[in-house]
Protein backbone atom coordinates (compact mmCIF):
# COMPACT_ATOMS: atom_id res chain seq x y z
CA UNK A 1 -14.47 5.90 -0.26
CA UNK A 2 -13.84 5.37 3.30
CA UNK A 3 -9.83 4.76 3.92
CA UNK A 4 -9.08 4.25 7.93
CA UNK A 5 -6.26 2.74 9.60
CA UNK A 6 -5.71 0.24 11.85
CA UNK A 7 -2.96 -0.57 14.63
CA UNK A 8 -1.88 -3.74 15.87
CA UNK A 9 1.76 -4.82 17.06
CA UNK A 10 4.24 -2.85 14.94
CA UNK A 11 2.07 -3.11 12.00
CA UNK A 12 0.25 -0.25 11.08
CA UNK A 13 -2.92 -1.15 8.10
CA UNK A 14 -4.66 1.52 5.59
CA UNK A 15 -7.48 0.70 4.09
CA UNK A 16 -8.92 2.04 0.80
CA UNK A 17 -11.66 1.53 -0.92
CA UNK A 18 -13.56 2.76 -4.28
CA UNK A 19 -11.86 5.56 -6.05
CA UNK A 20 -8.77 7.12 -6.04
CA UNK A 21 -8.28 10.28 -7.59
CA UNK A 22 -7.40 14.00 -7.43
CA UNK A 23 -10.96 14.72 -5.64
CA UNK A 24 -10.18 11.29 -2.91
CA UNK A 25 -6.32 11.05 -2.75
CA UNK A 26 -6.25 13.83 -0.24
CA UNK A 27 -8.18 11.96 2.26
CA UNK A 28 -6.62 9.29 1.49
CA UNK A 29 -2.62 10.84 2.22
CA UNK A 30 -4.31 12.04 5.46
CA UNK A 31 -4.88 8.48 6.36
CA UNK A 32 -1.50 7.71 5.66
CA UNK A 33 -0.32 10.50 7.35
CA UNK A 34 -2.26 9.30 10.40
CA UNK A 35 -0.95 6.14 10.29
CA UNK A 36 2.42 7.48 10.41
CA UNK A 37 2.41 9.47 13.56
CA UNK A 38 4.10 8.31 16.31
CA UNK A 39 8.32 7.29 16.37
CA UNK A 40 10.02 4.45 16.01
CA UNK A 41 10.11 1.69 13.66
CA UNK A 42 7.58 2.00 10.74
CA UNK A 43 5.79 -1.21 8.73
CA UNK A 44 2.80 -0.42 7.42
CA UNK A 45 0.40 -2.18 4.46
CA UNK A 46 -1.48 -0.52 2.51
CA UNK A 47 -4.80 -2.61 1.31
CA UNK A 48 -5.99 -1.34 -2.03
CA UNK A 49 -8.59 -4.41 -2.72
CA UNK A 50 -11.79 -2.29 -2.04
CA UNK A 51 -10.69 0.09 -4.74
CA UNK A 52 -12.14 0.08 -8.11
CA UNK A 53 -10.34 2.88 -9.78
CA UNK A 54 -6.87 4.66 -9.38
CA UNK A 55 -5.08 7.22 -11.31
CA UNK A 56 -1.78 8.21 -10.62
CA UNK A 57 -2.55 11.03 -7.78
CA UNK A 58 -1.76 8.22 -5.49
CA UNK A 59 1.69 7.95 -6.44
CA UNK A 60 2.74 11.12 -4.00
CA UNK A 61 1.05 10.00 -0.86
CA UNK A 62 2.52 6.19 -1.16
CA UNK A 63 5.97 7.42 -2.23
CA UNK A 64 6.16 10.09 0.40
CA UNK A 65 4.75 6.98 3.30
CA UNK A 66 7.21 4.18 1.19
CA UNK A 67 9.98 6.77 2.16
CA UNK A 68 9.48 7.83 5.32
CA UNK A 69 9.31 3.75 6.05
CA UNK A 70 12.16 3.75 5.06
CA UNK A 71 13.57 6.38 6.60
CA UNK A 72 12.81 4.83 10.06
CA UNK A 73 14.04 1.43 9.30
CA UNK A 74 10.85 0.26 8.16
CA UNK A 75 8.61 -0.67 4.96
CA UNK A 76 5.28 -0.27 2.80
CA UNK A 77 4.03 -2.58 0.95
CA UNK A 78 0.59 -2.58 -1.24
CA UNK A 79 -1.82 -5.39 -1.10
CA UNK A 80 -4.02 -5.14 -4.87
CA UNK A 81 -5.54 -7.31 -6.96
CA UNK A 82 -6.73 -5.44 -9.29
CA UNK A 83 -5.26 -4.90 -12.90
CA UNK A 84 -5.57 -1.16 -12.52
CA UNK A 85 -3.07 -0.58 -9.40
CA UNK A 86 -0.40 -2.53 -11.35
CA UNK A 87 -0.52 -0.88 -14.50
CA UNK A 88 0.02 2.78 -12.81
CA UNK A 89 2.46 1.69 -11.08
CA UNK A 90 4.21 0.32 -14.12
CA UNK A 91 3.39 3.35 -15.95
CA UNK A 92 5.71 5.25 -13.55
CA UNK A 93 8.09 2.95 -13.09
CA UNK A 94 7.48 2.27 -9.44
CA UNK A 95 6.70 -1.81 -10.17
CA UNK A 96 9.78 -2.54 -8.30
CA UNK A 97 9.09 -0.12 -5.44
CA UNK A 98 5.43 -1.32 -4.90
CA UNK A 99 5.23 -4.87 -5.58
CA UNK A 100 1.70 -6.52 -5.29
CA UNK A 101 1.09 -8.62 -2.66
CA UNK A 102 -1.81 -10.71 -2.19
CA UNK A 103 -3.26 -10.54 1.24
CA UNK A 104 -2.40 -8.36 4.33
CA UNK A 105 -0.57 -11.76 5.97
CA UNK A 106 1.20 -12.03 2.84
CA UNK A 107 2.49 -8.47 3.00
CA UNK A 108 3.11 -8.68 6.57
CA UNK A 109 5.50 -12.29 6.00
CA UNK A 110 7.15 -10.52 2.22
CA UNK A 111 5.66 -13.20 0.14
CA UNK A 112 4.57 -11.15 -2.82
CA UNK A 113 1.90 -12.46 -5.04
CA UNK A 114 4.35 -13.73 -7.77
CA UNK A 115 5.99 -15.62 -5.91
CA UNK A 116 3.34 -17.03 -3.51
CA UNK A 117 1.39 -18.36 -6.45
CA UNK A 118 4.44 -19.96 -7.52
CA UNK A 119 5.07 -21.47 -4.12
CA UNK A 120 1.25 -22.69 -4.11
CA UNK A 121 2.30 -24.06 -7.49
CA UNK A 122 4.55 -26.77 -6.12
């Protein structure tokens, strides 16, 4: 695994790849942590693509960095592809708070996957 973040404009980008679980998720919420510092205005993406496995440990760190977004007038959203990432967060109900988006641009311009497939479509 090897999570870092990057900074450009107001966009702030973590990056995760492999697995995430009990033993990685800490490293993991430190990167979001990191990538939280700072005041102001808060939009960050979080890019799960690289990872191959996730449990439900995530669901703190990204619900303690989708609220703190908030919180400062901001947003989180989760770039996946992966069947895995969607079904934990249907499992816990969070579907609606994390929806999947496809790439980091469409994250960044709110075009979740559903609907930019759709849009592709026509």
């Amino acid at each position: 695994m090897g999570p870092h973040s990057d900074l450009f404009d107001e966009l702030r980008v973590v990056t995760a790849g492999g697995e995430l679980d009990l033993t990685t998720v800490p490293a993991f919420a430190r990167d979001l942590a990191d990538a939280r510092r700072g005041s102001g205005r808060l939009l960050l993406v979080v890019d799960l693509r690289g990872v191959t496995f996730m449990d439900g440990s995530v669901l703190d760190p990204l619900c303690a960095a989708r609220q703190d977004c908030h919180e400062r007038l901001g947003w989180l959203r989760v770039v996946h592809h992966r069947p895995g990432a969607s079904l934990v967060f249907r499992a816990a109900g969070l579907q609606d708070c994390f929806p999947r988006y496809a790439t980091i641009l469409d994250a960044w311009q709110d075009i979740p996957a559903n609907r930019a497939t759709a849009d592709r479509a026509t």
